[in-house]
N, C-alpha and C. Protein backbone atom coordinates (compact mmCIF):
# COMPACT_ATOMS: atom_id res chain seq x y z
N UNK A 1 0.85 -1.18 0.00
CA UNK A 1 0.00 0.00 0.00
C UNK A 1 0.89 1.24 0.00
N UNK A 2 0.47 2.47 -1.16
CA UNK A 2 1.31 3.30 -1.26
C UNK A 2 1.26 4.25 0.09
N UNK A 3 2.16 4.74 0.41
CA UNK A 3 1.88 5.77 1.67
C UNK A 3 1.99 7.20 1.21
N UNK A 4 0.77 7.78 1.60
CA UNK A 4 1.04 9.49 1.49
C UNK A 4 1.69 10.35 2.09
N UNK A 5 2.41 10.74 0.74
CA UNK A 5 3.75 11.85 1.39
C UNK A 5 3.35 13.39 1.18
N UNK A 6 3.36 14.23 1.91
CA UNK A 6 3.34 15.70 1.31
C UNK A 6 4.40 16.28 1.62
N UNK A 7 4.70 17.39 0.82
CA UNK A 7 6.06 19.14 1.36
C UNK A 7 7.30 18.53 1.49
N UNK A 8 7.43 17.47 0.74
CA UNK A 8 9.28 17.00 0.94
C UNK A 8 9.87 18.74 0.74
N UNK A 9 10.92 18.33 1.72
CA UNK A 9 11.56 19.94 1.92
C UNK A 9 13.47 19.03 2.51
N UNK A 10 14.03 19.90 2.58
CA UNK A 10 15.29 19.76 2.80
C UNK A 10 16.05 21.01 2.90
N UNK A 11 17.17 21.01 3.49
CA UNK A 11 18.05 21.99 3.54
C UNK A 11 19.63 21.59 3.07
N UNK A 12 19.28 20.10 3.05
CA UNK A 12 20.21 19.62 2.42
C UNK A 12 19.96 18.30 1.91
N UNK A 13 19.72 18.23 0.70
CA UNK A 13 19.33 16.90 0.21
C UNK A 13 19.92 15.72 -0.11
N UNK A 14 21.22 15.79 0.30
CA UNK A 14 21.94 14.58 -0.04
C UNK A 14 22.08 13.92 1.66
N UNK A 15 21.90 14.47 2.37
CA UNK A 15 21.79 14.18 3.99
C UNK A 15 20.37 13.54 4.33
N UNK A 16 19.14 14.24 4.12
CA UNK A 16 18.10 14.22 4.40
C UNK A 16 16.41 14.53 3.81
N UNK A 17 15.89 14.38 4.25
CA UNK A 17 14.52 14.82 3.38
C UNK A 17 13.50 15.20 4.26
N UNK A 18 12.98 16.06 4.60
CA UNK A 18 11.58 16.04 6.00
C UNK A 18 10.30 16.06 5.08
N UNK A 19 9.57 15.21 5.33
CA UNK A 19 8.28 15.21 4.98
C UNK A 19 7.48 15.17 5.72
N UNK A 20 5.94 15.24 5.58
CA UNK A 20 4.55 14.80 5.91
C UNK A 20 3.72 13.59 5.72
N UNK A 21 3.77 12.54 6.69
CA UNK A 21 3.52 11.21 6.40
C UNK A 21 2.32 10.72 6.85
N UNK A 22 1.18 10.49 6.00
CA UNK A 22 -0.36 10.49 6.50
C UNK A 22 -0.04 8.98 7.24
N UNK A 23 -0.86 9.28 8.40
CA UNK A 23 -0.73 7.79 9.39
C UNK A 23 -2.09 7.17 9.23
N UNK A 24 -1.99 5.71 9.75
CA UNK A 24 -3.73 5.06 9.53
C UNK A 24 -4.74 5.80 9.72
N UNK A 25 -4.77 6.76 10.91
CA UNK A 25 -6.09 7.23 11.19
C UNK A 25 -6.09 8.81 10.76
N UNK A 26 -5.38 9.01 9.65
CA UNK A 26 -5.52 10.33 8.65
C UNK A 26 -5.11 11.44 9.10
N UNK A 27 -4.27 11.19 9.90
CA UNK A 27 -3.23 12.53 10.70
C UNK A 27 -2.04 12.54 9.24
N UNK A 28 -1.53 13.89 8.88
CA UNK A 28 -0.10 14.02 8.90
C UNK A 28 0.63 14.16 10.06
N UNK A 29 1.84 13.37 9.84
CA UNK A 29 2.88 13.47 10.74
C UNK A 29 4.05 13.51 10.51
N UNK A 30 5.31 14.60 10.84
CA UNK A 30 6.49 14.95 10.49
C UNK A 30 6.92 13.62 10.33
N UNK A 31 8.18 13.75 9.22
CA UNK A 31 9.08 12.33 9.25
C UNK A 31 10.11 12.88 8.51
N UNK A 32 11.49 12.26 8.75
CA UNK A 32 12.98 12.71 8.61
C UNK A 32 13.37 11.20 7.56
N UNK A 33 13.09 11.81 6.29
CA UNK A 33 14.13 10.39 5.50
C UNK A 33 15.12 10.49 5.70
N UNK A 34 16.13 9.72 5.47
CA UNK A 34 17.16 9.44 5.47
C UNK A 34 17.63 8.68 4.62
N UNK A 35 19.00 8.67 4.16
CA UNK A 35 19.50 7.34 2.77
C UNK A 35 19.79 6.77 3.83
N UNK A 36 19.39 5.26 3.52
CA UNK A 36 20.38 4.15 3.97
C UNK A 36 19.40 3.44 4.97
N UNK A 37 18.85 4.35 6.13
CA UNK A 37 17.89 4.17 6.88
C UNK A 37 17.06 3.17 6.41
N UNK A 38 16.60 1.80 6.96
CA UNK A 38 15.78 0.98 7.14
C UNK A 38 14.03 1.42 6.99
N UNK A 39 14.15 2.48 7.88
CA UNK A 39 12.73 2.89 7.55
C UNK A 39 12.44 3.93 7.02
N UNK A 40 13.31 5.10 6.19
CA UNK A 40 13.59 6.32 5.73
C UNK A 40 13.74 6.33 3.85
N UNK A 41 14.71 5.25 3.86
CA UNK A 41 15.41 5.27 2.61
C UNK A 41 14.48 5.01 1.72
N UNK A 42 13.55 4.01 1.36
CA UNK A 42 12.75 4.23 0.31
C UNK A 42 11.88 5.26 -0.03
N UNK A 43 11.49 6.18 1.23
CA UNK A 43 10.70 7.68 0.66
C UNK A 43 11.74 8.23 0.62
N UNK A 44 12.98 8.22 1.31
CA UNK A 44 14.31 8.80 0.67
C UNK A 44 14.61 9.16 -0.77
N UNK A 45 14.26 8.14 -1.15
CA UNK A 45 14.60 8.03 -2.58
C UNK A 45 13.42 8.33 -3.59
N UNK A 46 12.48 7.77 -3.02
CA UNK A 46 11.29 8.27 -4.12
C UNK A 46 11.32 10.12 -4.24
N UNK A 47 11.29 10.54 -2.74
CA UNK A 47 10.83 11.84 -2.88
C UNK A 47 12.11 12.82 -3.62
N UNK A 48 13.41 12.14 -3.46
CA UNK A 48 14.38 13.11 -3.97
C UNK A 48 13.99 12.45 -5.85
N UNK A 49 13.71 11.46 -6.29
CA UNK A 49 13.14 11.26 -7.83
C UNK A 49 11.88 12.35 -7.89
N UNK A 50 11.25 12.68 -7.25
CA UNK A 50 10.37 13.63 -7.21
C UNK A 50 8.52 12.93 -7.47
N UNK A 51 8.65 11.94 -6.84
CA UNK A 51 7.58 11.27 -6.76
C UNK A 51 6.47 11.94 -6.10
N UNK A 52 7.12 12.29 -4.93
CA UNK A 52 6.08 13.50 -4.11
C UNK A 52 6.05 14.47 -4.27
N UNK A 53 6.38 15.25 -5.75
CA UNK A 53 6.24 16.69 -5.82
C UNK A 53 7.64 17.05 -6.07
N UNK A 54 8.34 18.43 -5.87
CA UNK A 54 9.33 19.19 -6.47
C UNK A 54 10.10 18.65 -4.47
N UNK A 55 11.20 18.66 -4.56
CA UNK A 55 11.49 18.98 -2.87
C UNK A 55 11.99 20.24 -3.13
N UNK A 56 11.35 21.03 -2.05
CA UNK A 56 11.49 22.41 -1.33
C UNK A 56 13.00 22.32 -0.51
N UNK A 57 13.55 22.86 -1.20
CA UNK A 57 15.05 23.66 -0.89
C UNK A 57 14.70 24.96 0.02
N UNK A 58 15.54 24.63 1.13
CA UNK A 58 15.70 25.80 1.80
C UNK A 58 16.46 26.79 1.41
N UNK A 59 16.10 28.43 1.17
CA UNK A 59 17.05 29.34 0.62
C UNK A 59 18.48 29.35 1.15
N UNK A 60 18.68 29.39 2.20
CA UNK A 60 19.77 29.63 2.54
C UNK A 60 19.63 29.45 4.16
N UNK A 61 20.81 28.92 5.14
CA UNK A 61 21.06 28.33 6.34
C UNK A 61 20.62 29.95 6.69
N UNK A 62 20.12 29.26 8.53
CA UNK A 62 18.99 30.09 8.77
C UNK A 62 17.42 30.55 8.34
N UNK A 63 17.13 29.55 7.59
CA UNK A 63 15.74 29.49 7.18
C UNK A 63 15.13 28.17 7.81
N UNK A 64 14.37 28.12 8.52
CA UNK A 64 13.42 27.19 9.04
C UNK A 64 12.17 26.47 8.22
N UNK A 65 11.73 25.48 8.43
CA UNK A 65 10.38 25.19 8.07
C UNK A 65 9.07 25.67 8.82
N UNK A 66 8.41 26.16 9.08
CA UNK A 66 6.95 26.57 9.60
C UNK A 66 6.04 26.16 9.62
N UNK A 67 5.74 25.03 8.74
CA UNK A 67 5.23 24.01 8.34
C UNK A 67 4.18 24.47 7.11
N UNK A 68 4.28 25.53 6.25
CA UNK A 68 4.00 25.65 5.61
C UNK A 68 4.84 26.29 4.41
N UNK A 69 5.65 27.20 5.12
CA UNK A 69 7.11 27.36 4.07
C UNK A 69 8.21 27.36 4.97
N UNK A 70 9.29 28.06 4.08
CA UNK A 70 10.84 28.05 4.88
C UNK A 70 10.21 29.51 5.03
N UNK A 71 11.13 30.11 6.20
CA UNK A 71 10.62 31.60 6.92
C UNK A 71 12.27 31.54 7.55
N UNK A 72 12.71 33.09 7.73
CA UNK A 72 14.02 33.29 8.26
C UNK A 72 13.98 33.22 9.60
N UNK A 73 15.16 32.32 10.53
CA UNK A 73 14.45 32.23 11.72
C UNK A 73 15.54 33.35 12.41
N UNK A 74 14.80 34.00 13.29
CA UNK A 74 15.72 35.45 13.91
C UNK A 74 16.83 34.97 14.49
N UNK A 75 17.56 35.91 14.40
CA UNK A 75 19.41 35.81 14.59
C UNK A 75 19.06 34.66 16.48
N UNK A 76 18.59 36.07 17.45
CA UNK A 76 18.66 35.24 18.67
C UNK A 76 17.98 33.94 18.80
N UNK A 77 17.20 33.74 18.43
CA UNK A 77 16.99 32.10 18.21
C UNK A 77 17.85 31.12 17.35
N UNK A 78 18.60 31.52 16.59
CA UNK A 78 19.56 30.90 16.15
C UNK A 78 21.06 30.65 17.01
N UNK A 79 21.02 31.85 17.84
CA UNK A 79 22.65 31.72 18.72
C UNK A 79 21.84 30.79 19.71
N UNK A 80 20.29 31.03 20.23
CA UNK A 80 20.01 29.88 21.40
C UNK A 80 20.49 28.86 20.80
N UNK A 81 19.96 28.42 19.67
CA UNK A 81 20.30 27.07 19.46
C UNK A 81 21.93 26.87 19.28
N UNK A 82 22.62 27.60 18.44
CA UNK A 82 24.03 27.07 18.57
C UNK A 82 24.61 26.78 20.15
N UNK A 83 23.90 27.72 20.90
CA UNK A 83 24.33 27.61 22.30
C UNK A 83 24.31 26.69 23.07
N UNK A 84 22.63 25.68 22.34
CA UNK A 84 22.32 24.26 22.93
C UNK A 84 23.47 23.51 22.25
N UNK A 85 23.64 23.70 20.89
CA UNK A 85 24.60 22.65 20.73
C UNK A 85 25.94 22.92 20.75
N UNK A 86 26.51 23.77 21.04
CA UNK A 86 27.87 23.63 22.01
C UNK A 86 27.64 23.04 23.52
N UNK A 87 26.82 23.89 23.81
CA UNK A 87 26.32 23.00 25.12
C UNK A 87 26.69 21.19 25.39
N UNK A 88 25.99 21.21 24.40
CA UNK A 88 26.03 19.30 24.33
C UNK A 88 27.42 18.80 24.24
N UNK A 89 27.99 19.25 23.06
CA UNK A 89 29.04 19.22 22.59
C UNK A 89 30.22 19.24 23.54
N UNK A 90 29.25 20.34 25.22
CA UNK A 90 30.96 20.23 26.05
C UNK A 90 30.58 19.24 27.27
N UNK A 91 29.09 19.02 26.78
CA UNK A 91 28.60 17.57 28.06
C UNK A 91 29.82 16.55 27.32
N UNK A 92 29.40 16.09 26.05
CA UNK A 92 29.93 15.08 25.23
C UNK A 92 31.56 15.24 26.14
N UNK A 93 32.38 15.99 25.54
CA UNK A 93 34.08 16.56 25.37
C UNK A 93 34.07 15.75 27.37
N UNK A 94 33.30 16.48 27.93
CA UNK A 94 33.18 16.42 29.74
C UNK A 94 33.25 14.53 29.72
N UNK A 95 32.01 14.06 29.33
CA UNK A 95 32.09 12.75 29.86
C UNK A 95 33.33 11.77 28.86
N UNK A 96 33.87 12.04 28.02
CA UNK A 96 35.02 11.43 27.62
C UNK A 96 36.56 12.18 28.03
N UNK A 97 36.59 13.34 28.77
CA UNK A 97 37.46 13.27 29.16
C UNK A 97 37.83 12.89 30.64
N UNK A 98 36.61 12.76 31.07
CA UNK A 98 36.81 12.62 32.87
C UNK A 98 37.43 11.37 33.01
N UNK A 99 37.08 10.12 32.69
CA UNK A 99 38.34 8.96 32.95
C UNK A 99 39.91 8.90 32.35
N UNK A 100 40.01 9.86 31.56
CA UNK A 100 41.32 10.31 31.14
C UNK A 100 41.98 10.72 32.01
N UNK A 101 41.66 12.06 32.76
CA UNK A 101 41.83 13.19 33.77
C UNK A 101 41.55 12.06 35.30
N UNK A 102 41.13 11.07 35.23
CA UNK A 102 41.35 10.65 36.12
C UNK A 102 42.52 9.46 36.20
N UNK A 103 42.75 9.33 34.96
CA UNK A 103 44.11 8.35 34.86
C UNK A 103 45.93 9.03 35.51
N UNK A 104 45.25 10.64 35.24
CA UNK A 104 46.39 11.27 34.83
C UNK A 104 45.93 11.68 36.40
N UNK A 105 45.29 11.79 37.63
CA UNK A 105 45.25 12.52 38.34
C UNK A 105 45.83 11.17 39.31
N UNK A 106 45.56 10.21 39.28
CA UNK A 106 46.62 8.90 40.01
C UNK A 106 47.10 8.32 39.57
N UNK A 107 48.19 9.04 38.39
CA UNK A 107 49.62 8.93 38.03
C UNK A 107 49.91 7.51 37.50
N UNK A 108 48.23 7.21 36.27
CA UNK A 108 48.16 5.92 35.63
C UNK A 108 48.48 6.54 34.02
N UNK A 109 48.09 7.56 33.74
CA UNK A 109 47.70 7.48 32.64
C UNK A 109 48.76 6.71 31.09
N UNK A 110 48.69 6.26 30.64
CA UNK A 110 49.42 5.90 29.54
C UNK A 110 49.76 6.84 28.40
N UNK A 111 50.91 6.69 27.73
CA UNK A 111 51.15 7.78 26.54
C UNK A 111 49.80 7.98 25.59
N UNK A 112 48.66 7.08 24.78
CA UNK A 112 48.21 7.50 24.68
C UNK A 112 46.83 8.04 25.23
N UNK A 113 46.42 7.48 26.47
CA UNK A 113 45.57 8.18 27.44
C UNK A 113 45.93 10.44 27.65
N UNK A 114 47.22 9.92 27.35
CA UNK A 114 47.86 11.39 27.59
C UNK A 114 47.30 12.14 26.66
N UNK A 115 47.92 11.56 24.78
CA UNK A 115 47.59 12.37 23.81
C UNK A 115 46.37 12.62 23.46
N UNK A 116 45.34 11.64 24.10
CA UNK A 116 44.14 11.69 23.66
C UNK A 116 43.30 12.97 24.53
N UNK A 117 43.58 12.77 25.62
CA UNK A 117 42.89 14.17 26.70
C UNK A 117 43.43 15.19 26.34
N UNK A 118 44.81 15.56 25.98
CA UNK A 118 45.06 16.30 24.88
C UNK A 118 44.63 17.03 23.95
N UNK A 119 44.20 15.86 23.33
CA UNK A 119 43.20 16.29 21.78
C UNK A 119 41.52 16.67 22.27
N UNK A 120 41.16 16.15 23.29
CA UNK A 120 40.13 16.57 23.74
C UNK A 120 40.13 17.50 24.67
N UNK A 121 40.80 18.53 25.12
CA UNK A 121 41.14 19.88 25.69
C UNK A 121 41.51 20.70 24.55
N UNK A 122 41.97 20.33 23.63
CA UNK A 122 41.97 21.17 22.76
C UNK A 122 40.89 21.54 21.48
N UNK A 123 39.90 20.17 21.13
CA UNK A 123 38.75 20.66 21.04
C UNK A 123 37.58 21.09 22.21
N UNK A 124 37.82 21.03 23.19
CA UNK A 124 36.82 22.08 24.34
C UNK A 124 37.39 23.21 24.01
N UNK A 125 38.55 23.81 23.94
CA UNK A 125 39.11 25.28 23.88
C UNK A 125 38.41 25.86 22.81
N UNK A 126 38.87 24.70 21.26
CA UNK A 126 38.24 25.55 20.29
C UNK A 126 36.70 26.15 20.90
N UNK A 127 35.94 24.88 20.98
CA UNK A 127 34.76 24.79 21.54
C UNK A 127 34.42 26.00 21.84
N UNK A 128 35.31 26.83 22.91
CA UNK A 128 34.81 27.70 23.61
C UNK A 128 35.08 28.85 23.25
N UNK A 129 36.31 28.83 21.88
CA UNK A 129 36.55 30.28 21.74
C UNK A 129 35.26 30.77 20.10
N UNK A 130 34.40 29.45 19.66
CA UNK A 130 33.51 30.16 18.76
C UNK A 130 32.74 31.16 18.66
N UNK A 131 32.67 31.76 18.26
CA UNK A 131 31.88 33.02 17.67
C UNK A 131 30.58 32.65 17.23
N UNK A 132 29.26 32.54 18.38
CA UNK A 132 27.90 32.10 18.29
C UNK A 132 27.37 33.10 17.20
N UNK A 133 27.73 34.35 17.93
CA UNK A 133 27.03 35.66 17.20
C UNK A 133 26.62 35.46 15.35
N UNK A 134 27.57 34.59 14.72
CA UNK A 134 27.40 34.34 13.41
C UNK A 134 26.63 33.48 13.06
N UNK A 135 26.26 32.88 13.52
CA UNK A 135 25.14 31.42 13.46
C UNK A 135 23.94 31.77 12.66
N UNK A 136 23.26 30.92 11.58
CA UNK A 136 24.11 29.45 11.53
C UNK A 136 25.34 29.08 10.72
N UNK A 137 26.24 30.29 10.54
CA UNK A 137 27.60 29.88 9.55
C UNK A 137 28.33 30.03 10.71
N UNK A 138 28.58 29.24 11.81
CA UNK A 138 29.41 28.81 12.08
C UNK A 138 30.29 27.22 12.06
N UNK A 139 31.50 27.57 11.79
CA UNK A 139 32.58 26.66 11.66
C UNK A 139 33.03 25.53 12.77
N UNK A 140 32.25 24.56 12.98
CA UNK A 140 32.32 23.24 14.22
C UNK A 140 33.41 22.82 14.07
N UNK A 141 33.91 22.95 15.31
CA UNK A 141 35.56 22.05 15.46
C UNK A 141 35.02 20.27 15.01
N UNK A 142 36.24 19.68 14.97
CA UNK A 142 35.90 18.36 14.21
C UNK A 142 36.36 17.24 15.94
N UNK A 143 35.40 16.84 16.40
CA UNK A 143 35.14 15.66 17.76
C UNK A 143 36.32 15.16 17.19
N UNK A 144 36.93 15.13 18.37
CA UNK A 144 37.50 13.86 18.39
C UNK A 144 37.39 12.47 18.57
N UNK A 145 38.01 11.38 17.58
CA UNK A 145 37.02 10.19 17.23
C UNK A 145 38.10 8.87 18.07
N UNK A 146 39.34 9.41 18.39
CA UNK A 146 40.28 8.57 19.32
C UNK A 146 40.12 8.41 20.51
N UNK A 147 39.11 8.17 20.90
CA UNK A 147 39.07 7.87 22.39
C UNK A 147 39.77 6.53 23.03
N UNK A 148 40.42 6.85 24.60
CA UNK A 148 41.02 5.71 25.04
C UNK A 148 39.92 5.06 25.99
């Protein structure tokens, strides 16, 4: 049974697709395709062939969906949000470096226990010296993926 899709939209279409997905009892309801995704990828793919219509490109970062078009979303709601996600970003940096910092605080740590807390103090620094005010073109330091 075919499923009804409406407003495929994206801001970036090789990442993602957001649509409107009629459920059994005739609600639309948001849904996030995805390639690859198990339960995403086939409206993934239909809707970027354009099965469901044209997909709606967002003009340019900093434009939101509204659920009826893209609309510019105001600067300070945009630094809140970068703010949530640095935020996260220094929970994340926090809970992978604390057993590091604790290797090194009773004089266990190993050479690379060393370099790695390292590399993760030095992305918290970047972390902290970004420039929210520009959002959403700001430039994300790259996580570090070496954890000990």
């Amino acid at each position: 049974m075919a499923k009804k899709i409406r407003l495929p939209r994206t801001a970036d279409i090789n990442k993602y697709i957001d649509c409107d997905v009629k459920t059994d009892n005739g609600e639309f309801v948001p849904f996030t395709a995805v390639p690859g995704d198990s339960l995403g990828d086939e409206i993934y793919q239909k809707a970027k062939a354009g099965e469901y219509g044209v997909v709606s490109i967002a003009p340019s970062a900093g434009y939101a969906w509204n659920g009826k078009k893209w609309a510019a979303v105001p600067l300070a709601q945009l630094v809140a949000t970068a703010e949530l996600q640095r935020n996260a970003l220094f929970t994340k940096a926090a809970e992978s470096m604390a057993p590091l910092q604790d290797a090194v605080d009773i004089d266990e740590a190993t050479d690379k226990e060393l370099a790695t807390l390292s590399t993760w103090k030095k992305y918290r620094v970047a972390l902290n010296r970004l420039d929210l005010s520009v959002a959403p073109d700001i430039t994300w330091p790259e996580m570090p993926t070496d954890v000990a």
